[in-house]
N, C-alpha and C. Protein backbone atom coordinates (compact mmCIF):
# COMPACT_ATOMS: atom_id res chain seq x y z
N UNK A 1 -142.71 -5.80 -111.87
CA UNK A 1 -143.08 -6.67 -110.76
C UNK A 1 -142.01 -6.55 -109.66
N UNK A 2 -142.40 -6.45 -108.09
CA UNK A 2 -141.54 -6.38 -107.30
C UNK A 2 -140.90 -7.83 -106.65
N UNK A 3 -140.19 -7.29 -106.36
CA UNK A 3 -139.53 -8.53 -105.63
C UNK A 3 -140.19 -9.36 -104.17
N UNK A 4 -140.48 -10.08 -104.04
CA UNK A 4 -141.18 -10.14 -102.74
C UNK A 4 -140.23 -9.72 -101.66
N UNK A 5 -141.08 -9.44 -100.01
CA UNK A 5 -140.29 -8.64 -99.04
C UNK A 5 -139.98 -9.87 -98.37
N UNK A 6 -138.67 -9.80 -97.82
CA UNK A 6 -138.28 -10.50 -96.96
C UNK A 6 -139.03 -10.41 -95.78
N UNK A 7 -139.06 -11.48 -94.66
CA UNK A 7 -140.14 -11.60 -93.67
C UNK A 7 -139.70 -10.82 -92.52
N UNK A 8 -140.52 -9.97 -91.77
CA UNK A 8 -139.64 -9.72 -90.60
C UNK A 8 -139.61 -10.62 -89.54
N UNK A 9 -138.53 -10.67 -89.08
CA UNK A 9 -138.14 -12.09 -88.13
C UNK A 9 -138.81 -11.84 -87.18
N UNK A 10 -139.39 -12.69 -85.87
CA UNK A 10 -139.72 -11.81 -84.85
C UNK A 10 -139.71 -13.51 -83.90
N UNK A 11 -139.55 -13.38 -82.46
CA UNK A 11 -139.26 -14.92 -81.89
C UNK A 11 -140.31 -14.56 -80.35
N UNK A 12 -141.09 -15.30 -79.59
CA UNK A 12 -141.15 -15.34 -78.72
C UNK A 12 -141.40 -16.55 -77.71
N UNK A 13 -142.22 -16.34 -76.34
CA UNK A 13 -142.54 -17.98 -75.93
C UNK A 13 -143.89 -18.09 -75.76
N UNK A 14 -143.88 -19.09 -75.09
CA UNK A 14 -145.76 -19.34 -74.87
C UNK A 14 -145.40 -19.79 -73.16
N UNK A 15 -145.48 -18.63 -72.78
CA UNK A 15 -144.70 -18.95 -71.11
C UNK A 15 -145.75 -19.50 -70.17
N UNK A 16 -144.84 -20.85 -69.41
CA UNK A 16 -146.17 -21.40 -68.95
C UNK A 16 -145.33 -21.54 -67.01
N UNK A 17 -146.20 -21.92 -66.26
CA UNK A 17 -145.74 -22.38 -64.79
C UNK A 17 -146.81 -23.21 -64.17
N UNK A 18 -146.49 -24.26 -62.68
CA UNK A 18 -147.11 -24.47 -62.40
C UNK A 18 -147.69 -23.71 -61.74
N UNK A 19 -149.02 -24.58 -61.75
CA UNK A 19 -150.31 -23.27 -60.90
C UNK A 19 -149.97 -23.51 -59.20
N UNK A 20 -150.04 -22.54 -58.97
CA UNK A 20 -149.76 -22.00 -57.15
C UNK A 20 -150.47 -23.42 -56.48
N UNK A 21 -151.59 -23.68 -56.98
CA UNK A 21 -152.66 -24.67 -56.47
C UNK A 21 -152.11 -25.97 -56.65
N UNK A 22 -150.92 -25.66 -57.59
CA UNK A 22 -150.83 -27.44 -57.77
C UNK A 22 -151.68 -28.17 -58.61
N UNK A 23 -153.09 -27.54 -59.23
CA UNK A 23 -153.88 -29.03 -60.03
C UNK A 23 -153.82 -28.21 -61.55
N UNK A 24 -152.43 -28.10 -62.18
CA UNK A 24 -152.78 -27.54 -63.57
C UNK A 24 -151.26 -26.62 -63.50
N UNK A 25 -151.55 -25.81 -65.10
CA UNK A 25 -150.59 -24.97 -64.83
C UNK A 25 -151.21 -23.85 -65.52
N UNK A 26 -150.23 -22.43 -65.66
CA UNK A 26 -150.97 -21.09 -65.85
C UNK A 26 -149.77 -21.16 -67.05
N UNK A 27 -150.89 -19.35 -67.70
CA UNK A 27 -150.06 -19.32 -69.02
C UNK A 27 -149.74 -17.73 -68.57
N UNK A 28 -148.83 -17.06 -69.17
CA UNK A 28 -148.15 -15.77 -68.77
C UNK A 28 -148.85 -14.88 -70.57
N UNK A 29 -150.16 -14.07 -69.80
CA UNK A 29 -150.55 -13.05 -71.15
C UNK A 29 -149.93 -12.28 -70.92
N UNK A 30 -149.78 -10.69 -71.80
CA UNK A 30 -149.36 -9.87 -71.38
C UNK A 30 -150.63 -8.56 -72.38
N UNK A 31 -150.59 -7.41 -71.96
CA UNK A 31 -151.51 -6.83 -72.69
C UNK A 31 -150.43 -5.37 -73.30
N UNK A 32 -150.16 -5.00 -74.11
CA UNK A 32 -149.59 -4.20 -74.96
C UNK A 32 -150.61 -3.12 -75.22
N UNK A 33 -150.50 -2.31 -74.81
CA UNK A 33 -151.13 -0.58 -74.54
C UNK A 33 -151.23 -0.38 -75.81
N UNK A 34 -149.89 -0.73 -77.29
CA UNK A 34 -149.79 0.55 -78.26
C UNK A 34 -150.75 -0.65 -79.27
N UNK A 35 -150.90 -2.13 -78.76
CA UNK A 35 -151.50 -2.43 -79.37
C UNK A 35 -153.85 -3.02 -79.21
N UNK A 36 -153.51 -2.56 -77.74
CA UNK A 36 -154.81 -2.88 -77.08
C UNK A 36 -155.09 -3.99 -77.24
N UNK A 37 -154.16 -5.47 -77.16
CA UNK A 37 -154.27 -6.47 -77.39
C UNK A 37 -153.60 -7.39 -76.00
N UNK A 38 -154.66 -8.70 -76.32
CA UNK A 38 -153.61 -9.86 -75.29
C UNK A 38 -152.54 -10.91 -76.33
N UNK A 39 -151.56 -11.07 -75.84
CA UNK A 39 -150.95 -12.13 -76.40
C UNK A 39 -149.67 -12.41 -75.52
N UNK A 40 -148.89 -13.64 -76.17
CA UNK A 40 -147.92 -13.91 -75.88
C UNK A 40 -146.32 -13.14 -76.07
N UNK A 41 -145.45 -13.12 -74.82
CA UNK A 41 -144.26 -12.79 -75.06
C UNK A 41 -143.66 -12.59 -76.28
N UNK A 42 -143.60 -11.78 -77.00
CA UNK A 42 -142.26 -11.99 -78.38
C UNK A 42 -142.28 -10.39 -79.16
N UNK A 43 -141.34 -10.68 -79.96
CA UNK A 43 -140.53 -9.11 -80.29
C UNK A 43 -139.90 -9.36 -81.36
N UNK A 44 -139.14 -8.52 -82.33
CA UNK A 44 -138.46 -8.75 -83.56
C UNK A 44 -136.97 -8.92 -82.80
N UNK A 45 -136.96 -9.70 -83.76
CA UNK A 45 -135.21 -9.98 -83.39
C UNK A 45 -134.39 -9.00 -83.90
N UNK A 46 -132.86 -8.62 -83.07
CA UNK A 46 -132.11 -8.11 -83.41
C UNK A 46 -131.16 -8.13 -84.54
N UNK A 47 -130.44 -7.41 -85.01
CA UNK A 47 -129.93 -8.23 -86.09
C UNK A 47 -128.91 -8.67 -85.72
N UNK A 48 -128.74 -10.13 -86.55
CA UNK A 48 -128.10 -11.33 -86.57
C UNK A 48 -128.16 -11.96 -85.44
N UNK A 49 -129.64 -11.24 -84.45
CA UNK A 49 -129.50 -12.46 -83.31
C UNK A 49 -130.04 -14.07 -83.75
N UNK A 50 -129.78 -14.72 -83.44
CA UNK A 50 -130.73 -16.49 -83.35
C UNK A 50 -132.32 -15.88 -82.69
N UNK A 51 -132.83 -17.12 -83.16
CA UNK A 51 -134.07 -16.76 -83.03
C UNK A 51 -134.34 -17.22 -81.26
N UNK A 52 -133.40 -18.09 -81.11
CA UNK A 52 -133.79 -18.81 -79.25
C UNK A 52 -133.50 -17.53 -78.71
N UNK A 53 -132.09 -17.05 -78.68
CA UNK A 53 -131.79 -16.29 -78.03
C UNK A 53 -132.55 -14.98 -77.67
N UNK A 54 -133.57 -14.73 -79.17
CA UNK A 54 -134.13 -13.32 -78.97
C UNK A 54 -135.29 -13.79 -78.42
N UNK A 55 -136.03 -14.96 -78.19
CA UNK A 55 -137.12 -15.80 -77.74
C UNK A 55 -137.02 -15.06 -76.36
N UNK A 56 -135.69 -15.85 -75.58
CA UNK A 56 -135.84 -15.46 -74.53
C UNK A 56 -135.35 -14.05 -74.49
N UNK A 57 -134.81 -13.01 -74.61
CA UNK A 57 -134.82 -11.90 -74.54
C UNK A 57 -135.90 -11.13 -74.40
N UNK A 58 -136.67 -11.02 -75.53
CA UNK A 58 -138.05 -10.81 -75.93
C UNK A 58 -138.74 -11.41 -74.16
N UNK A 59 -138.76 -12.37 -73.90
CA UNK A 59 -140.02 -12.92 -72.69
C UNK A 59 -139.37 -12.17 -71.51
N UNK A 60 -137.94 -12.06 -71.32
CA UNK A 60 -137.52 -11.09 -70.05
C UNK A 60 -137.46 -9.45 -70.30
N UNK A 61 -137.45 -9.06 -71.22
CA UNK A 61 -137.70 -8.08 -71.80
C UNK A 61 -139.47 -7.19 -71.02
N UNK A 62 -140.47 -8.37 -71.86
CA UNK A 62 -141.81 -8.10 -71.61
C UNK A 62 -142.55 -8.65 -70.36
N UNK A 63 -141.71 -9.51 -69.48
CA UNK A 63 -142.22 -9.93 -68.60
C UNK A 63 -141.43 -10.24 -67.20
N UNK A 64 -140.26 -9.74 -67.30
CA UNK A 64 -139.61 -10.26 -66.21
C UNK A 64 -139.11 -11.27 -65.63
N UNK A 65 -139.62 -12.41 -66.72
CA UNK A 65 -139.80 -13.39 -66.10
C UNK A 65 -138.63 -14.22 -66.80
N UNK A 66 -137.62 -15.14 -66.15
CA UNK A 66 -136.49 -15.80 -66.74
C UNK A 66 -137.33 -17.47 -66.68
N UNK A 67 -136.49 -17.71 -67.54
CA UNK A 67 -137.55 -19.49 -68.36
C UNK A 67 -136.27 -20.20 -68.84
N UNK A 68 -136.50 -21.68 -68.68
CA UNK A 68 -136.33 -22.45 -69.11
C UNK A 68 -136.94 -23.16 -70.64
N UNK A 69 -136.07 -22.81 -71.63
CA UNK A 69 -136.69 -23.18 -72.78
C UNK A 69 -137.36 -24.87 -73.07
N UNK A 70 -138.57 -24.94 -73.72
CA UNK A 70 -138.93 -26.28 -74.03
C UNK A 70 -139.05 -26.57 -75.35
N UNK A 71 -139.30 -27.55 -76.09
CA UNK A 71 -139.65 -27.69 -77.88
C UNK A 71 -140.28 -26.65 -78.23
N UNK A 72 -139.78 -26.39 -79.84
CA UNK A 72 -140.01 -25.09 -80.73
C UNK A 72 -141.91 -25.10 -80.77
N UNK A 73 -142.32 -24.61 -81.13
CA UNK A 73 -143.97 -24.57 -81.11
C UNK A 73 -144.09 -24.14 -82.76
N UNK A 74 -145.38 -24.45 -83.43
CA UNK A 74 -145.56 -23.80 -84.66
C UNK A 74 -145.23 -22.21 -84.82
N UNK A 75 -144.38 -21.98 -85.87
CA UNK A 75 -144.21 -20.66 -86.27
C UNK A 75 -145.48 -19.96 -87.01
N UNK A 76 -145.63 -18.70 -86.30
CA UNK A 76 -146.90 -18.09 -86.64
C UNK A 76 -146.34 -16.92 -88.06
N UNK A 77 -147.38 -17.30 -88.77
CA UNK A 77 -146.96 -16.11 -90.26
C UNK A 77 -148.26 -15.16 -90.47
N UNK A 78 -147.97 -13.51 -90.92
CA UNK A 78 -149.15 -12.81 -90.63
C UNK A 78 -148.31 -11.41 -91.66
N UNK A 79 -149.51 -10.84 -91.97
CA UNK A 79 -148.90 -9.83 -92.44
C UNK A 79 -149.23 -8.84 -91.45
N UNK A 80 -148.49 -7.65 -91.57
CA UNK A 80 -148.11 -6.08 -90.53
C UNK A 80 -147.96 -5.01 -92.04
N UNK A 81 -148.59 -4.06 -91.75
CA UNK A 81 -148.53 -3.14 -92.92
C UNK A 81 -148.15 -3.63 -94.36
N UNK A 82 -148.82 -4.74 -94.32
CA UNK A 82 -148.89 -5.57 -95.98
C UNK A 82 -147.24 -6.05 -96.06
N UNK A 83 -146.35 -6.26 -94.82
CA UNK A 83 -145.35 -6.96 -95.00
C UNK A 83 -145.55 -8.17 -93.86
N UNK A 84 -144.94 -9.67 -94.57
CA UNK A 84 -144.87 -10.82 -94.61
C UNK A 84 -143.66 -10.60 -92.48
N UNK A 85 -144.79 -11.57 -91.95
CA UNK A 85 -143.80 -11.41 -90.54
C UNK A 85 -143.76 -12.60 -90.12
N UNK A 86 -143.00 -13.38 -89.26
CA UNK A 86 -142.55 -14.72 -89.16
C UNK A 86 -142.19 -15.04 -87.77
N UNK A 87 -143.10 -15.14 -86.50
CA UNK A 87 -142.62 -15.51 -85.44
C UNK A 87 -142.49 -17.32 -84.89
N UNK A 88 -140.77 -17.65 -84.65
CA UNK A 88 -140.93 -18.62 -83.88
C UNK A 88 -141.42 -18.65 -83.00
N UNK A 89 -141.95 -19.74 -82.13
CA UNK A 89 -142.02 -19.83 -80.46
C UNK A 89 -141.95 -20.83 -79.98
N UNK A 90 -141.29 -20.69 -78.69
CA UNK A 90 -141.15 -22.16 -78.08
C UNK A 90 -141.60 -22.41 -76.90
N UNK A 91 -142.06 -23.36 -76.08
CA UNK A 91 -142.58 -23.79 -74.91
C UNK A 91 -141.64 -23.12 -73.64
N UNK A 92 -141.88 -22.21 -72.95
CA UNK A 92 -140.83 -21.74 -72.06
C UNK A 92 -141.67 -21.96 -70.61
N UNK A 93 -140.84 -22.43 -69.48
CA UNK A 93 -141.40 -22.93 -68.19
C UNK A 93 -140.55 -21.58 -67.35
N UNK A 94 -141.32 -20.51 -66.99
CA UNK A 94 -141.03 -19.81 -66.11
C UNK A 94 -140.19 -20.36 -64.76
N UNK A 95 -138.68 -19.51 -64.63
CA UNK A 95 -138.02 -19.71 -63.36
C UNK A 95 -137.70 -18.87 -62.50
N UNK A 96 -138.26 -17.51 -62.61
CA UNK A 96 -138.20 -16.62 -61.76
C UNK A 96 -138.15 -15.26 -62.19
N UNK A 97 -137.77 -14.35 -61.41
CA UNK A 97 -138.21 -12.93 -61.65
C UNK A 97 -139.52 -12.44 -61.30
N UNK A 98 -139.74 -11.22 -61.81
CA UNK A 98 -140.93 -10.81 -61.24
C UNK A 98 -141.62 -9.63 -62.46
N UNK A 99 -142.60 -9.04 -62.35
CA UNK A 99 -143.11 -8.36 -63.64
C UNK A 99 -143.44 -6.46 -62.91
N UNK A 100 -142.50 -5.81 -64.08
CA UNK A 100 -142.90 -4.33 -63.83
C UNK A 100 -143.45 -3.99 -65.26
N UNK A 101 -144.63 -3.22 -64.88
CA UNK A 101 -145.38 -2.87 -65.80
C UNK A 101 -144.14 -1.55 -66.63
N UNK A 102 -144.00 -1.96 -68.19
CA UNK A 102 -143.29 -0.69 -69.03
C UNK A 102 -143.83 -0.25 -69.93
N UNK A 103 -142.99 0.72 -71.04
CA UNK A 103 -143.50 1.12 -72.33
C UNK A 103 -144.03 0.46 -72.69
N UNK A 104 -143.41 -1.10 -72.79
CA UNK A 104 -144.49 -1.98 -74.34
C UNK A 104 -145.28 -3.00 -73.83
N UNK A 105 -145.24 -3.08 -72.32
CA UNK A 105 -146.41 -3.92 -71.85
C UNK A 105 -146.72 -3.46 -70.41
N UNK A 106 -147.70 -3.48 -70.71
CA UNK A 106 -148.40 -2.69 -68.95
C UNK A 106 -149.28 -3.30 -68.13
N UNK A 107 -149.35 -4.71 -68.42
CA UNK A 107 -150.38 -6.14 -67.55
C UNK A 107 -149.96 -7.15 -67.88
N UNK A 108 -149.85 -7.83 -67.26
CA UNK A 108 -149.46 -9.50 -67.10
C UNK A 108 -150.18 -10.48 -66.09
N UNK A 109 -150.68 -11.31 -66.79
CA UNK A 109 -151.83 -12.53 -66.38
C UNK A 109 -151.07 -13.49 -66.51
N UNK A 110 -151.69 -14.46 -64.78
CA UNK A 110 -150.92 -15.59 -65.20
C UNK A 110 -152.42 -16.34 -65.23
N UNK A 111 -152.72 -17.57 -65.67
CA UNK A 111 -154.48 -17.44 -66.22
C UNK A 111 -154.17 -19.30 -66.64
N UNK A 112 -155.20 -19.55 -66.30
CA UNK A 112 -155.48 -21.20 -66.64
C UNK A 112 -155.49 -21.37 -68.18
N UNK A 113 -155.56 -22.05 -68.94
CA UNK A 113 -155.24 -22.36 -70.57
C UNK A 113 -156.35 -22.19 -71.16
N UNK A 114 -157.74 -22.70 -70.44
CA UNK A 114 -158.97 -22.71 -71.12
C UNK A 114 -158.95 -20.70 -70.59
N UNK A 115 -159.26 -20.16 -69.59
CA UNK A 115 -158.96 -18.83 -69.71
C UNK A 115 -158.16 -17.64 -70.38
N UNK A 116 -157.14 -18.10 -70.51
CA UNK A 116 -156.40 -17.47 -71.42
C UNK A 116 -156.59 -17.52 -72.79
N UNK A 117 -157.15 -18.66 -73.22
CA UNK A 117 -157.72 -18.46 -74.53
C UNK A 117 -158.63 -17.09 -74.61
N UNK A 118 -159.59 -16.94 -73.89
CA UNK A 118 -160.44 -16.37 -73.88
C UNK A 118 -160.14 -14.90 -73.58
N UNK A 119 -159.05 -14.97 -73.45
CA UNK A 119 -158.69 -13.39 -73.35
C UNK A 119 -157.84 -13.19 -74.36
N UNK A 120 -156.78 -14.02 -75.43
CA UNK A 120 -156.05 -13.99 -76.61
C UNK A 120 -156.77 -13.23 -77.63
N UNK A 121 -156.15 -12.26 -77.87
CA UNK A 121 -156.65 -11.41 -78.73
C UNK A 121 -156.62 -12.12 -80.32
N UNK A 122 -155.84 -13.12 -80.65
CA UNK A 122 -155.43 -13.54 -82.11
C UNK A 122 -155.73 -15.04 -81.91
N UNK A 123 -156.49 -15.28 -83.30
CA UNK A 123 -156.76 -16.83 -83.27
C UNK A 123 -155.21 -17.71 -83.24
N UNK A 124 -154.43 -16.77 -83.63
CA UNK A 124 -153.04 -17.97 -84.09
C UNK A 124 -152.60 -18.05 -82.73
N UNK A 125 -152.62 -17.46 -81.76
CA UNK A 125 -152.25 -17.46 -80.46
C UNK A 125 -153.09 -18.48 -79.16
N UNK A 126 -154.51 -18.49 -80.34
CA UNK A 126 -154.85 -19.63 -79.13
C UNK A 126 -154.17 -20.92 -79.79
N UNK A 127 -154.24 -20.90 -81.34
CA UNK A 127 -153.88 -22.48 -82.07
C UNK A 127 -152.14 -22.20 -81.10
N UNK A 128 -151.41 -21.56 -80.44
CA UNK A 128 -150.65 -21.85 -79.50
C UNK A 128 -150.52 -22.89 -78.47
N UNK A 129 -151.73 -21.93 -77.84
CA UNK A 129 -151.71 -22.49 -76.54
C UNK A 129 -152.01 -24.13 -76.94
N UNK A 130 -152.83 -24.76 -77.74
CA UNK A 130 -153.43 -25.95 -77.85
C UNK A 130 -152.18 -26.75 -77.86
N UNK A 131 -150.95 -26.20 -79.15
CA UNK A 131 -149.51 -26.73 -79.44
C UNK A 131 -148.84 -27.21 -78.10
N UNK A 132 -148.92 -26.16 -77.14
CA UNK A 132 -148.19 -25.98 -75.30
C UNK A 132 -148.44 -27.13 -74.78
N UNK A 133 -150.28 -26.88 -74.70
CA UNK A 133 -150.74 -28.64 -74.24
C UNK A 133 -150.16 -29.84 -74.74
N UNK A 134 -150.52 -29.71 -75.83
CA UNK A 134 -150.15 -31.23 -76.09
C UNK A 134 -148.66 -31.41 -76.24
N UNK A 135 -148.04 -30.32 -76.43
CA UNK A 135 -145.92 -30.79 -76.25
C UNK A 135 -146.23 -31.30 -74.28
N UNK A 136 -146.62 -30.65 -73.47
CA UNK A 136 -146.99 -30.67 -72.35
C UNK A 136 -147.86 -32.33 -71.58
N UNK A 137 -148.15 -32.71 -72.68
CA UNK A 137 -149.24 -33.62 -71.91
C UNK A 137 -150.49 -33.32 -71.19
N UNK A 138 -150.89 -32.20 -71.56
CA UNK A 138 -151.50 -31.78 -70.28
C UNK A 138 -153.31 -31.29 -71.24
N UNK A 139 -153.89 -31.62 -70.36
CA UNK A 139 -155.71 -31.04 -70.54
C UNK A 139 -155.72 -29.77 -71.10
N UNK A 140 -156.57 -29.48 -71.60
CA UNK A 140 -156.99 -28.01 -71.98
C UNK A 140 -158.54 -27.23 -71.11
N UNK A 141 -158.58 -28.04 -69.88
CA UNK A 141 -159.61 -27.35 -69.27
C UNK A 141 -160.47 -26.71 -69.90
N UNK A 142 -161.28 -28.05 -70.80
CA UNK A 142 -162.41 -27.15 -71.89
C UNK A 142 -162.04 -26.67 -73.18
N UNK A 143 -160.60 -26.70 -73.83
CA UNK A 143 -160.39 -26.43 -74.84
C UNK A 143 -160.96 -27.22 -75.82
């Protein structure tokens, strides 16, 4: 019998701003080429980084975008080639920067909450966004 695998760590955010319009706020997707998927900011952590620190790394990394961290959000668990993977995430309020399309992400949406669901490629990613709202106070425009 084997030993079970340790999890791979992995941290990101659920990056949010207010909307340009003022009545709401937007969520920051991003779409990943190697994976033909939408989701949220995040990446494996480095070793022996903290998980905040690689949070935000990971979101300026994939998006350009520098944030203000908010409360931790449910940690998402999933397997990847039949090994056990473990991402924190936390509520991050975009403060600037700007987005160049790279290797590991080549689109970025900034998208209303009830929309962005609808483009989330992974159910655990919308049970996200719902977490965002309500740390947030805020409607789910139809969620």
């Amino acid at each position: 019998m084997t030993a079970p695998q340790e999890p791979v760590r992995a941290a990101g955010c659920v990056l949010w701003r207010r909307s340009p319009s003022g009545d709401g706020i937007e969520l920051a997707l991003i779409r990943r080429p190697k994976w033909a998927d939408w989701s949220h900011p995040k990446g494996k952590l480095k070793p022996g980084e903290d998980a905040l620190q690689g949070a935000i790394r990971e979101t300026l990394e994939e998006t350009g975008m520098t944030c203000k961290l908010g409360p931790e959000l449910p940690t998402v668990r999933y397997l990847v080639d039949n090994r056990p993977k473990e991402v924190r995430y936390w509520a991050a309020e975009a403060t600037g920067g700007s987005f160049e399309p790279n290797r590991e992400v080549d689109y970025l949406l900034w998208l209303p909450p009830a929309t962005a669901c609808s483009y989330l490629t992974q159910e655990q990613d919308k049970e996200l966004v719902a977490a965002l709202l309500s740390t947030l106070h805020v409607t789910g425009e139809g969620l």
